[in-house]
Protein backbone atom coordinates (compact mmCIF):
# COMPACT_ATOMS: atom_id res chain seq x y z
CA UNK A 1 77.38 93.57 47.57
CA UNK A 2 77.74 96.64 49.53
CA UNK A 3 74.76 98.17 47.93
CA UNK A 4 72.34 94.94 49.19
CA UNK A 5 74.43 94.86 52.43
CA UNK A 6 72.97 98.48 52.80
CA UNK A 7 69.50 97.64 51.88
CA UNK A 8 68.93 95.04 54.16
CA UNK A 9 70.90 96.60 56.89
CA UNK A 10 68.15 97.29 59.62
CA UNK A 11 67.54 93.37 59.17
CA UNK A 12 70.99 92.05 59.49
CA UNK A 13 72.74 90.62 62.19
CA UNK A 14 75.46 92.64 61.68
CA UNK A 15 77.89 90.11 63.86
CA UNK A 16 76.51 87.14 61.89
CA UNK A 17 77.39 88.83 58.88
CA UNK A 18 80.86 90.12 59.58
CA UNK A 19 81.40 86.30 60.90
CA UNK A 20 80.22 84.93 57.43
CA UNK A 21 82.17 87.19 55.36
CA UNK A 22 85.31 86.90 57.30
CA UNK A 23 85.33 83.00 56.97
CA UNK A 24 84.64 83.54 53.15
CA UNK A 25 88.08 86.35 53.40
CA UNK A 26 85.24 88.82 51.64
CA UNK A 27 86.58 91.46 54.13
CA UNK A 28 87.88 93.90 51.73
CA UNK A 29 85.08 93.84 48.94
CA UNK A 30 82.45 95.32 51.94
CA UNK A 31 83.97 98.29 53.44
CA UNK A 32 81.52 100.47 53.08
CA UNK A 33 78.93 98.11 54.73
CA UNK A 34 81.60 98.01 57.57
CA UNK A 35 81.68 102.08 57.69
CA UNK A 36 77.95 102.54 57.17
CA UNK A 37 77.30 100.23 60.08
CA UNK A 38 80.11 101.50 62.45
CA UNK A 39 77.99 104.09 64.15
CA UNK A 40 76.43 101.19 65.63
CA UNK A 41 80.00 100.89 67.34
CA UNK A 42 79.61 97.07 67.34
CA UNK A 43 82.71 95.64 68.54
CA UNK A 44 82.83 92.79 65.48
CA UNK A 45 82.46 95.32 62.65
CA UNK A 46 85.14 97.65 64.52
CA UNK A 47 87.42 94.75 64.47
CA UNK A 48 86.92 94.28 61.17
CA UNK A 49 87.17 97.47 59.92
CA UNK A 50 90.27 98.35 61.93
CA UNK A 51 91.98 95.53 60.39
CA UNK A 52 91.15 96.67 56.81
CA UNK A 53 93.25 100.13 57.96
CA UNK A 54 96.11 98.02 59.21
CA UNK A 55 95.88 95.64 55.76
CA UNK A 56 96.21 99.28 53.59
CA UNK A 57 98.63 101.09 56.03
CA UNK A 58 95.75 103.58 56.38
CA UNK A 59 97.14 104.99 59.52
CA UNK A 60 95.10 108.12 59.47
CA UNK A 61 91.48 106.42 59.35
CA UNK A 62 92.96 104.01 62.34
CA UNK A 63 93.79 106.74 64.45
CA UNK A 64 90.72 108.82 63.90
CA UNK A 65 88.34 105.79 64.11
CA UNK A 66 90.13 104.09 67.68
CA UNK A 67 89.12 107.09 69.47
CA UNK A 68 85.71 107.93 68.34
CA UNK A 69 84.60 104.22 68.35
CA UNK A 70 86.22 102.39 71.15
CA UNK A 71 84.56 99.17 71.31
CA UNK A 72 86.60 96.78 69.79
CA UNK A 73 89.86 94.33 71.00
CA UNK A 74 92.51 97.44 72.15
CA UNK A 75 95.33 94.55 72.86
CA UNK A 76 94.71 92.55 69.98
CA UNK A 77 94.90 95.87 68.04
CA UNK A 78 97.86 96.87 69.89
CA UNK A 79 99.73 93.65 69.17
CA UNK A 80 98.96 94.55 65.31
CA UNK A 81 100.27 97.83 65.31
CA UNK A 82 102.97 96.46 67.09
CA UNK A 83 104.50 94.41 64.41
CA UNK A 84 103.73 96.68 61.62
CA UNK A 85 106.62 98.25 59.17
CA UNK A 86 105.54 102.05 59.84
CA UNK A 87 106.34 104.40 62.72
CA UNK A 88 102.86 105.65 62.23
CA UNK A 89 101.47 102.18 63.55
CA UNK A 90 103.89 101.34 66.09
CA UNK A 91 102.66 104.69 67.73
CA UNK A 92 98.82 103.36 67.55
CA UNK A 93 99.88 100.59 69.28
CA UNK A 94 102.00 102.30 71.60
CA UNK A 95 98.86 104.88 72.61
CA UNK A 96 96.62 101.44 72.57
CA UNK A 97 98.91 99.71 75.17
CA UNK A 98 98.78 103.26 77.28
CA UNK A 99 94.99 103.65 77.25
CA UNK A 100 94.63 99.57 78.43
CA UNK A 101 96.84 100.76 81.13
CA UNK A 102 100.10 98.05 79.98
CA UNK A 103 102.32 100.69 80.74
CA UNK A 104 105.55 98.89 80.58
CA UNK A 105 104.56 97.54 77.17
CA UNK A 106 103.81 101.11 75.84
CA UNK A 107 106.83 102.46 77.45
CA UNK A 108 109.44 99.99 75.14
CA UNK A 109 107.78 100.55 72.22
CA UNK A 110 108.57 104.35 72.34
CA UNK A 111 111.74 103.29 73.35
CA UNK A 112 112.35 100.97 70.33
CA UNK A 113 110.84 104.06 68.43
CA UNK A 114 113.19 106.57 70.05
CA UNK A 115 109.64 108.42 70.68
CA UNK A 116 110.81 110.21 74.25
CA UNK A 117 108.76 112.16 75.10
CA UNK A 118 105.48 109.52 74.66
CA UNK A 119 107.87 107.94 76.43
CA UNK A 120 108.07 109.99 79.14
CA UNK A 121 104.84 110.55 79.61
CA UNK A 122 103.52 107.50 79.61
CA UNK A 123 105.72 106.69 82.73
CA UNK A 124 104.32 110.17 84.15
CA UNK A 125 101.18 108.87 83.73
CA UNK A 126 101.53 105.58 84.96
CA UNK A 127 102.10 106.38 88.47
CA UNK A 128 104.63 103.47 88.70
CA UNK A 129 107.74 104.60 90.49
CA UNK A 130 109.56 101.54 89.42
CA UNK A 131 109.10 102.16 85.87
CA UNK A 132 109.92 105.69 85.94
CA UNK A 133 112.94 104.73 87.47
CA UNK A 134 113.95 102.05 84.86
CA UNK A 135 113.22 104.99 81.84
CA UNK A 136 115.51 107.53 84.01
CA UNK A 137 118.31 104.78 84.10
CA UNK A 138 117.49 103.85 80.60
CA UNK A 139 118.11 107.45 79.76
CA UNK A 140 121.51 107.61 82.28
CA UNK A 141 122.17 104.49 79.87
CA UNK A 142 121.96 106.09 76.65
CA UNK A 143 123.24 109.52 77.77
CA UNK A 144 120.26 111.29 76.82
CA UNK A 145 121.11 114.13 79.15
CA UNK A 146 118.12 116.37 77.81
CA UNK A 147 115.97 113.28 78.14
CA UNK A 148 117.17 112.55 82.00
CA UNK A 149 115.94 116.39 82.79
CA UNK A 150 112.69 115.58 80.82
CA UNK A 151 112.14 112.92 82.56
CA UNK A 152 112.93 114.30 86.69
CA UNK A 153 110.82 117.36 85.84
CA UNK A 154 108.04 115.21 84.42
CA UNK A 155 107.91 112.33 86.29
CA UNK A 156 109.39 114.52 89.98
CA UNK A 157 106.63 112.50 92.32
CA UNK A 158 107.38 109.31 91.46
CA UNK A 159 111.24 109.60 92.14
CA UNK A 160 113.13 108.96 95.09
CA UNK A 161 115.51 111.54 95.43
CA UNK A 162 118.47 109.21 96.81
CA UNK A 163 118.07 107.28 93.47
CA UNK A 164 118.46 110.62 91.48
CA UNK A 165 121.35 112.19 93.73
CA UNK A 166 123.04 108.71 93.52
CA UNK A 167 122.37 108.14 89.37
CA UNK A 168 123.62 112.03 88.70
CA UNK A 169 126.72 112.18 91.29
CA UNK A 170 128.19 108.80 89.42
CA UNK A 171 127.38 109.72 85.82
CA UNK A 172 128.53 113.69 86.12
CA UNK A 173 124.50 114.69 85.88
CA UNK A 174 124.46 117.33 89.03
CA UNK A 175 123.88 120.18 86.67
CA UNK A 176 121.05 118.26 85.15
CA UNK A 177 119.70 116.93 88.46
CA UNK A 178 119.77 120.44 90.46
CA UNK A 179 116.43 121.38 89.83
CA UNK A 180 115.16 118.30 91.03
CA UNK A 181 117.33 118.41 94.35
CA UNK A 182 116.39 121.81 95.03
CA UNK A 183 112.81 121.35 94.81
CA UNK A 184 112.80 118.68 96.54
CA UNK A 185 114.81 119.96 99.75
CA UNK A 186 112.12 123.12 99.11
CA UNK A 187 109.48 120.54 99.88
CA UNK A 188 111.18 118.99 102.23
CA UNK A 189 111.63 122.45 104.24
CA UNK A 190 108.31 123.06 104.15
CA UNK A 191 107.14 119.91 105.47
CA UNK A 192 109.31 120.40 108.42
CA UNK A 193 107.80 123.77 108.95
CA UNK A 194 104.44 122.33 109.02
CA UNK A 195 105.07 119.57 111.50
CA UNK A 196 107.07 122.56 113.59
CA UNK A 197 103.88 124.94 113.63
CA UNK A 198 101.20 121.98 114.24
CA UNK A 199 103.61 121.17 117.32
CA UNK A 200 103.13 124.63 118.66
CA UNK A 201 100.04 125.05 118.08
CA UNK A 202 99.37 122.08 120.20
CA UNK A 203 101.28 123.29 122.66
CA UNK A 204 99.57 126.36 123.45
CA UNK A 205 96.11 124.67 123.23
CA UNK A 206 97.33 122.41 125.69
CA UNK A 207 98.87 125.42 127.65
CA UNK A 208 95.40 127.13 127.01
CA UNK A 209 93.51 124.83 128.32
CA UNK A 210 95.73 124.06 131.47
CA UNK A 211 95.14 127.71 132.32
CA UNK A 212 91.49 127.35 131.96
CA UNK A 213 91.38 124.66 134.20
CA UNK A 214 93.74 126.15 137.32
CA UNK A 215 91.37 129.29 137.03
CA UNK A 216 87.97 127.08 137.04
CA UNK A 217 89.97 125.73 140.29
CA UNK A 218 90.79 128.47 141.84
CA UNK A 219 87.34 129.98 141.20
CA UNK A 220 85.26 126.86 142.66
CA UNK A 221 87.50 127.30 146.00
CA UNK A 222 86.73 131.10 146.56
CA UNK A 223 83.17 130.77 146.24
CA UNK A 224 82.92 127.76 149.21
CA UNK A 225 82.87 130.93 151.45
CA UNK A 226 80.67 129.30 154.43
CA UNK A 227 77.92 131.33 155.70
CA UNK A 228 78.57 134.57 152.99
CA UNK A 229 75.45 136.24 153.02
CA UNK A 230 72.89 133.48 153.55
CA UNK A 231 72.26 133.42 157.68
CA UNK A 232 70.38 129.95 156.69
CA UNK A 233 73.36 128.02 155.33
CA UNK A 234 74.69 127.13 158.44
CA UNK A 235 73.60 125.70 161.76
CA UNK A 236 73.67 128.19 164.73
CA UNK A 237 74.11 127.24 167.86
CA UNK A 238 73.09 128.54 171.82
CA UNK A 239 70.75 131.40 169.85
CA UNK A 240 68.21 132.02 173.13
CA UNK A 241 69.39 130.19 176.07
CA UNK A 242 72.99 130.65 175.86
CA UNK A 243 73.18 134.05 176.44
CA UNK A 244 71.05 135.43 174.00
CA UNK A 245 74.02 137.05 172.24
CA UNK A 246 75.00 136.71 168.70
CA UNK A 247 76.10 133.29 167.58
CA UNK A 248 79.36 132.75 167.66
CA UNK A 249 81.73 130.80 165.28
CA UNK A 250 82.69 127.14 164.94
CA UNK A 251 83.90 126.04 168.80
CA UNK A 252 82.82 129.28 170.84
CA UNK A 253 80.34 129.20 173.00
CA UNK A 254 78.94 125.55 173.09
């Protein structure tokens, strides 16, 4: 069957097909139809084929084939690998629920695996602060001290550091939690030296610029000298029949 399937494979409709056999349960008996056509990366023949892995505990060919071809059903997949008897699986599904983004869902089954530091990154990753925070209790839980450090060094930006000083102070985690608090009040310091130098540096541009603005003031008043050196620019009165003398100033002479 596989041979013919092969023959007349550039006149198949390889989704019609993969339907018809899988109501007839023929699955198994054309596998190497399914892996001659997966190039195609058809999301019906992936499905298929993905389930044949899962049906022989063929963990290797799964993981290999759900990242090159990536066109097939990742939460149906997921839910698959989910169920399945062998660690190998479980992690599939665990890195299937990560990549759809159903962090939480990835997260407990590394937990049910004991799997930490997938775990831990997958919480990292997720940019959830409220999950992070559940896995760092979690850990608190289990006293997983090594695991609590793991997971303040890896997941450090989504933590609130009130939550940490409060979870390590009542469980006898300082030690553990030190590194944390110390970067943290580093940041912290720094922050507050930033907002202290923008603040005076606004101040002296605002200084600056109050400077520049008395000495354009003080400048426009010196040169409204009446009369300096222009005989024209002002009016000059009794010049030839009021004595003939120079002009006086303003309120002499009139």
């Amino acid at each position: 069957m596989n041979d013919l399937l092969a023959a007349l494979s550039q006149k198949l409709d390889h989704v019609r097909v993969v339907a018809q056999l899988r109501k007839a349960q023929h699955m198994p008996l054309v596998k190497q139809y399914l892996l001659s056509t997966q190039p195609l990366n058809i999301k019906e023949v992936n499905d298929a084929l993905y389930e044949l892995y899962v049906q022989e505990e063929d963990h290797e060919s799964l993981a290999a084939g759900v990242v090159e071809f990536t066109n097939f059903d990742s939460i149906e997949m997921a839910q698959m690998c989910e169920k399945h008897p062998l660690l190998q699986f479980r992690r599939i599904g665990a890195m299937l629920y990560k990549r759809s983004k159903k962090w939480a869902q990835s997260v407990a089954l590394s937990k049910q695996d004991k799997v930490w530091d997938e775990a831990i990154s997958t919480a990292a990753e997720s940019s959830d602060s409220a999950l992070a925070e559940d896995l760092l209790n979690f850990f608190v839980g289990e006293k997983l001290n090594a695991c609590f450090s793991a997971c303040l060094f890896t997941c450090y930006p989504l933590l609130r550091p009130d939550v940490v000083l409060e979870l390590s102070w009542r469980n006898g985690l300082t030690d553990f939690a030190m590194p944390f608090m110390i970067q943290t009040m580093r940041e912290l310091q720094t922050k507050v030296d930033g907002l202290i130098d923008k603040e005076r540096k606004k101040e002296e541009a605002e200084a600056e610029e109050k400077k520049k603005a008395e000495e354009a003031l003080a400048s426009g008043y010196n040169g409204m000298d009446y009369g300096a050196g222009d005989p024209n620019s002002m009016v000059v009165y009794g010049q030839g029949g009021m004595g003939g003398g120079a002009a006086p100033g303003y309120g002499y002479g009139y």
